[in-house]
N, C-alpha and C. Protein backbone atom coordinates (compact mmCIF):
# COMPACT_ATOMS: atom_id res chain seq x y z
N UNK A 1 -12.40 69.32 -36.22
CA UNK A 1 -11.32 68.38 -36.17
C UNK A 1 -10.08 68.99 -36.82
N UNK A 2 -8.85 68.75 -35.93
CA UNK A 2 -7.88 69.49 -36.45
C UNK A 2 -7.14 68.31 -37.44
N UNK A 3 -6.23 68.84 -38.67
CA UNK A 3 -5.33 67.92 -39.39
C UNK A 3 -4.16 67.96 -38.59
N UNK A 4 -3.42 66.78 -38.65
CA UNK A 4 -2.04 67.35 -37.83
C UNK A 4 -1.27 66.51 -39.12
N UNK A 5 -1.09 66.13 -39.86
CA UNK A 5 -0.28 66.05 -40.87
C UNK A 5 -0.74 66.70 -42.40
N UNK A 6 -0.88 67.95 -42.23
CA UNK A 6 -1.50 69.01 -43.55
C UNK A 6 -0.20 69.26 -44.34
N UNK A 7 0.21 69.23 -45.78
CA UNK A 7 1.03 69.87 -46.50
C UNK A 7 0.08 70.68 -47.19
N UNK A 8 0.81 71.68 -47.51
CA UNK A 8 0.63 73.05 -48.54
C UNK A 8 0.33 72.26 -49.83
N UNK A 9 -0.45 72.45 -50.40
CA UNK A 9 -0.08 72.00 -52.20
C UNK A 9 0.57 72.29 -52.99
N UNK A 10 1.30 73.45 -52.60
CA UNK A 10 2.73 73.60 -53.59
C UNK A 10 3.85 72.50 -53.09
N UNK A 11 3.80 72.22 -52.09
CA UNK A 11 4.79 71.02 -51.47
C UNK A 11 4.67 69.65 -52.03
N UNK A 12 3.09 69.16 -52.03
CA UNK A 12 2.91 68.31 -52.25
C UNK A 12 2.80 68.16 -53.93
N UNK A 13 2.65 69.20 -54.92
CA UNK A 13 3.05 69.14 -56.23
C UNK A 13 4.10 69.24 -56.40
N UNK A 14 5.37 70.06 -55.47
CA UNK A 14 6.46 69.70 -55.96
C UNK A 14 7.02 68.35 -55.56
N UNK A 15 6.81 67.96 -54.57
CA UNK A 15 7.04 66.60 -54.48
C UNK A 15 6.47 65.10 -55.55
N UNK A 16 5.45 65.26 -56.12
CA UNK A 16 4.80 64.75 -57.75
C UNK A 16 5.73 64.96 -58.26
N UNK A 17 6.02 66.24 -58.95
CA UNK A 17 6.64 66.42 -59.89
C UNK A 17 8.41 65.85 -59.79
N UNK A 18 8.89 66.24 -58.60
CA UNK A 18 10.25 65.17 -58.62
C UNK A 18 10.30 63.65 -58.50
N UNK A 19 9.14 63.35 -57.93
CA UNK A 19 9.10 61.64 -57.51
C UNK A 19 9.15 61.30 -59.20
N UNK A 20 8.27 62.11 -60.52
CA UNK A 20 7.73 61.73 -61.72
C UNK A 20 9.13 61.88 -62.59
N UNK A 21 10.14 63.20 -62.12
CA UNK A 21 11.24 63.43 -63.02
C UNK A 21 10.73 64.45 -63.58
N UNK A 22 9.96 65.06 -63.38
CA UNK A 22 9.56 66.48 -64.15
C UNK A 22 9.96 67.70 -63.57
N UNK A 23 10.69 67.93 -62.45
CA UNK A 23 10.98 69.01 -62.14
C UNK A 23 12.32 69.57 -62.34
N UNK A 24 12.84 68.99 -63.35
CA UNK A 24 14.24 69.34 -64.19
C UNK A 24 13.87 69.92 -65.17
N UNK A 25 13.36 69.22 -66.14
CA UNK A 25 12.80 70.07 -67.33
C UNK A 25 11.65 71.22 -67.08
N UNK A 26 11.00 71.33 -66.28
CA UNK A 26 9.99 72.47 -65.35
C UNK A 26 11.09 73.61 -65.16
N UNK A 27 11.84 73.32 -64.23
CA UNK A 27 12.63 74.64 -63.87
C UNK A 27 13.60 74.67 -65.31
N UNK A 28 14.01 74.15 -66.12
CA UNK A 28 15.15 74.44 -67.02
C UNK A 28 13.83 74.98 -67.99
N UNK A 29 12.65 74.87 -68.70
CA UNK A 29 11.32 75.99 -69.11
C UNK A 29 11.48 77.27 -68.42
N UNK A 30 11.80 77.03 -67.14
CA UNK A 30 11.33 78.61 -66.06
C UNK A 30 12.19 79.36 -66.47
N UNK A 31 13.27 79.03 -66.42
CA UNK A 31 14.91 79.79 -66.71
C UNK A 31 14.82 80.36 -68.13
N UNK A 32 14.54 79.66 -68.78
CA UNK A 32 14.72 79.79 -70.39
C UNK A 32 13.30 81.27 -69.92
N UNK A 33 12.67 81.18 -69.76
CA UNK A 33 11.49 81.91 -69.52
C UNK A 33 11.74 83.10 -68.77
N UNK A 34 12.66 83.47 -67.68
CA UNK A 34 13.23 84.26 -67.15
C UNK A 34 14.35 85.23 -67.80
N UNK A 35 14.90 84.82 -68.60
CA UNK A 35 16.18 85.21 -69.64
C UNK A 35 15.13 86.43 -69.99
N UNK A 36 14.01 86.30 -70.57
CA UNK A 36 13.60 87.08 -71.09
C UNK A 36 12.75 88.32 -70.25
N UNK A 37 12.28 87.92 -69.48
CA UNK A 37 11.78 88.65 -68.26
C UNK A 37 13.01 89.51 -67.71
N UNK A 38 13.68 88.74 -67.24
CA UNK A 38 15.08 90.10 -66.59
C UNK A 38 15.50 90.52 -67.30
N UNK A 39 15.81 90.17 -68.51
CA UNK A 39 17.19 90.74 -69.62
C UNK A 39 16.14 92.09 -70.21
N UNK A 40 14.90 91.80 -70.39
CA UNK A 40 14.00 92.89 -70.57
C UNK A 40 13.77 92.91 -72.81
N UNK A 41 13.61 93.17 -73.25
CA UNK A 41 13.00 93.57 -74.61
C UNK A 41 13.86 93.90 -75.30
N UNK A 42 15.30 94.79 -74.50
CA UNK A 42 16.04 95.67 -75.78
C UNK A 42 17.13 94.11 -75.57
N UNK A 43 17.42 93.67 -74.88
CA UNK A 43 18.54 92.22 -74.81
C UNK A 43 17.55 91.07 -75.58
N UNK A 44 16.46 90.90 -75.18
CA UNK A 44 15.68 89.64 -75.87
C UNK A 44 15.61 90.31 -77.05
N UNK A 45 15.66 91.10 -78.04
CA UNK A 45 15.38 91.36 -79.44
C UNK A 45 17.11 90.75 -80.02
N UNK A 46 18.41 90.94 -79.48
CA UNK A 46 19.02 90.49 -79.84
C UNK A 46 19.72 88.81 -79.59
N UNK A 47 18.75 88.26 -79.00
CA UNK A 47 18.73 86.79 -78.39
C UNK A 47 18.27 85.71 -79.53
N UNK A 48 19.19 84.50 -79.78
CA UNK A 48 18.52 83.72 -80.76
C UNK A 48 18.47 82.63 -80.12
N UNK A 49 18.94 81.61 -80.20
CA UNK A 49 18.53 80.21 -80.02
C UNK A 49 19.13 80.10 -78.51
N UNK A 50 18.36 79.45 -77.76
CA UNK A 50 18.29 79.49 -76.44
C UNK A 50 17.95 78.03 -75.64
N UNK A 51 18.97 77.22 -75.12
CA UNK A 51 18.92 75.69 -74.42
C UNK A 51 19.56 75.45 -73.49
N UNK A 52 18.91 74.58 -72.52
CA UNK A 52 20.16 74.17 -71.51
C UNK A 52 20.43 72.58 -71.59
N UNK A 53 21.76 72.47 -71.73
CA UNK A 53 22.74 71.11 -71.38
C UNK A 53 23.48 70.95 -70.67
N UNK A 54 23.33 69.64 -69.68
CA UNK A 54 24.27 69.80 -68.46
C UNK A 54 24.31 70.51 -67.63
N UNK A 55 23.43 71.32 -66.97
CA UNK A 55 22.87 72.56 -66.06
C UNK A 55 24.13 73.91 -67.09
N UNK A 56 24.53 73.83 -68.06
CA UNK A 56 25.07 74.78 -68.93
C UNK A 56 23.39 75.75 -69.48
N UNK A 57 23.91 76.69 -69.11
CA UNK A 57 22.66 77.85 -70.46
C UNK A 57 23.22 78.42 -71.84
N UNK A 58 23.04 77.94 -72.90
CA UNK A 58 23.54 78.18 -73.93
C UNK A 58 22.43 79.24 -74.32
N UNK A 59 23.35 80.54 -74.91
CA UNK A 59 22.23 81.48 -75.34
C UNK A 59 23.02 82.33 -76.66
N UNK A 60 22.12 82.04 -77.82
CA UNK A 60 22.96 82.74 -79.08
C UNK A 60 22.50 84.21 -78.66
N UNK A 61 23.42 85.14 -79.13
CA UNK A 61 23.37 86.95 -78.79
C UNK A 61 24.37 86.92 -80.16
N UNK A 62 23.26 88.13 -81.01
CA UNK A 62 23.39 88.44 -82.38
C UNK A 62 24.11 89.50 -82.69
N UNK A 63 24.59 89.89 -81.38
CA UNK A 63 25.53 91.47 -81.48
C UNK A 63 26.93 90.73 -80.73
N UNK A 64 27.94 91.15 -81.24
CA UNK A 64 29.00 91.02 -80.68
C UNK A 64 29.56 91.54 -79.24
N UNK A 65 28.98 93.11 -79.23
CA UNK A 65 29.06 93.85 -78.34
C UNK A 65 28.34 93.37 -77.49
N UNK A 66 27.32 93.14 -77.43
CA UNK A 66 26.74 93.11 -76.48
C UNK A 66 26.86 91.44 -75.83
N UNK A 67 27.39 90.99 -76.66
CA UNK A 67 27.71 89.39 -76.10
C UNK A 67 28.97 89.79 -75.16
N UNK A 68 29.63 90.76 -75.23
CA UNK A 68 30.67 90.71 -74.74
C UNK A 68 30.81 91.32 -73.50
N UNK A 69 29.60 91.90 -73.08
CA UNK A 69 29.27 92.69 -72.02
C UNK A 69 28.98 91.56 -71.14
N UNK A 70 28.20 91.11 -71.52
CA UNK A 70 26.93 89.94 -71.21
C UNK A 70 28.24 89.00 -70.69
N UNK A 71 29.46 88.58 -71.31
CA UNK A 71 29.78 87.29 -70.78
C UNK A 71 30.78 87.71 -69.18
N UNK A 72 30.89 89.07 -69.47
CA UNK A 72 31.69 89.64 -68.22
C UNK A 72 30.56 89.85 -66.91
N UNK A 73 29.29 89.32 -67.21
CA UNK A 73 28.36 89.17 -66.55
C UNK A 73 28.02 87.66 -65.95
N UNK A 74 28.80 87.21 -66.11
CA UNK A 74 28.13 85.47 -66.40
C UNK A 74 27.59 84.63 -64.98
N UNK A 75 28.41 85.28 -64.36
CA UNK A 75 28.63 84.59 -62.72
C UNK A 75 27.29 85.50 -62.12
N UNK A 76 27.12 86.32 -62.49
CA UNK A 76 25.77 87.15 -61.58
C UNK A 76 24.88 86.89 -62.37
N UNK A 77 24.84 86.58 -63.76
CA UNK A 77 23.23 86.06 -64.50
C UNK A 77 23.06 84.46 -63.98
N UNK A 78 23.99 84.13 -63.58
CA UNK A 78 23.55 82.48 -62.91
C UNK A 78 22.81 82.97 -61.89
N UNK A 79 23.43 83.20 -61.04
CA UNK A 79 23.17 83.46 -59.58
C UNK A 79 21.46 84.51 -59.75
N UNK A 80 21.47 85.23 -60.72
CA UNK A 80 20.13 85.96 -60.98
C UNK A 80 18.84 84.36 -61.28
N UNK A 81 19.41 83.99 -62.03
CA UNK A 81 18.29 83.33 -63.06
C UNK A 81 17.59 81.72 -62.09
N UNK A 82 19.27 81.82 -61.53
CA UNK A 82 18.64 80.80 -60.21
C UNK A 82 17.72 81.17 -59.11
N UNK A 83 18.08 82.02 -58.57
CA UNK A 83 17.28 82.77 -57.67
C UNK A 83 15.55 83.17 -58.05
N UNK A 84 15.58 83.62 -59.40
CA UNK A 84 14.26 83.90 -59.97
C UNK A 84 13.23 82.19 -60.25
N UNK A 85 14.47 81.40 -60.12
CA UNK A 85 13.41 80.11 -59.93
C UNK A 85 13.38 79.62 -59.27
N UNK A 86 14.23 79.65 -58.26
CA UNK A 86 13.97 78.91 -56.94
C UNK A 86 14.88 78.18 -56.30
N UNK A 87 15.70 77.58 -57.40
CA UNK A 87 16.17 76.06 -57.67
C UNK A 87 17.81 76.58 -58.16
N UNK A 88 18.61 75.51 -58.06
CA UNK A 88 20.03 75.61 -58.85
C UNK A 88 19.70 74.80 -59.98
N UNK A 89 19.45 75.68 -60.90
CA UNK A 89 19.30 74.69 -62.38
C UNK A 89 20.60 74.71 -62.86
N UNK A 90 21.21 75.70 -63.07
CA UNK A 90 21.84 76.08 -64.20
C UNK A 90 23.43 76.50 -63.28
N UNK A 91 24.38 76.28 -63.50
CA UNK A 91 25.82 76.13 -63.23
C UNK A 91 26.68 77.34 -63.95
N UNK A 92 26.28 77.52 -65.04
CA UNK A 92 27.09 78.58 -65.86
C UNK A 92 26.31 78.78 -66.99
N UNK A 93 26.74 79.85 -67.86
CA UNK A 93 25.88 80.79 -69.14
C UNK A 93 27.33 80.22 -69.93
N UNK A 94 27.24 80.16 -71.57
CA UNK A 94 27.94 80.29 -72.19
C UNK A 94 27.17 81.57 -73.62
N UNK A 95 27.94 82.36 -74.24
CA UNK A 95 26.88 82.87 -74.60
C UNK A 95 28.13 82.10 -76.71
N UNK A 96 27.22 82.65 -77.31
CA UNK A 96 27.80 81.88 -78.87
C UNK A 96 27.04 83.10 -79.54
């Protein structure tokens, strides 16, 4: 017997998870979680406190220099960090 109305279970969990309101704070975890994955070990050692408000990514960077690299980056670490989750979480980086 064939199904003719089958969803995938990633479909049908992501669909749970937005009907519940959980798939905002899910992907804004992923992102925060990704920062560290792309930026790689020598950028996450200088990374401190790390949140998002308002699809904003607030990310403390403990070197000056390198905050300053980083913010002339800002428009392509969105566009990175979104892409690595799937989703448009996040609108802009501010770095502090």
């Amino acid at each position: 017997m064939k199904r003719r109305n089958s969803e995938s279970i990633g479909e049908v969990l992501r669909q749970y998870l937005r009907q519940e309101g959980l798939e905002t704070p899910l992907n804004q975890h992923r992102i925060i979680d990704k920062w560290f994955e792309l930026m790689g070990s020598g950028i996450a050692a200088y990374t401190g406190e790390i949140f998002i408000r308002n699809q904003c990514l607030y990310i403390q960077i403990k070197s000056p220099a390198l905050r300053e690299n980083l913010m002339m980056e800002r428009e392509r670490l969105v566009k990175r960090l979104n892409e690595a989750v799937g989703s448009q979480v996040i609108t802009r980086v501010m770095f502090r």
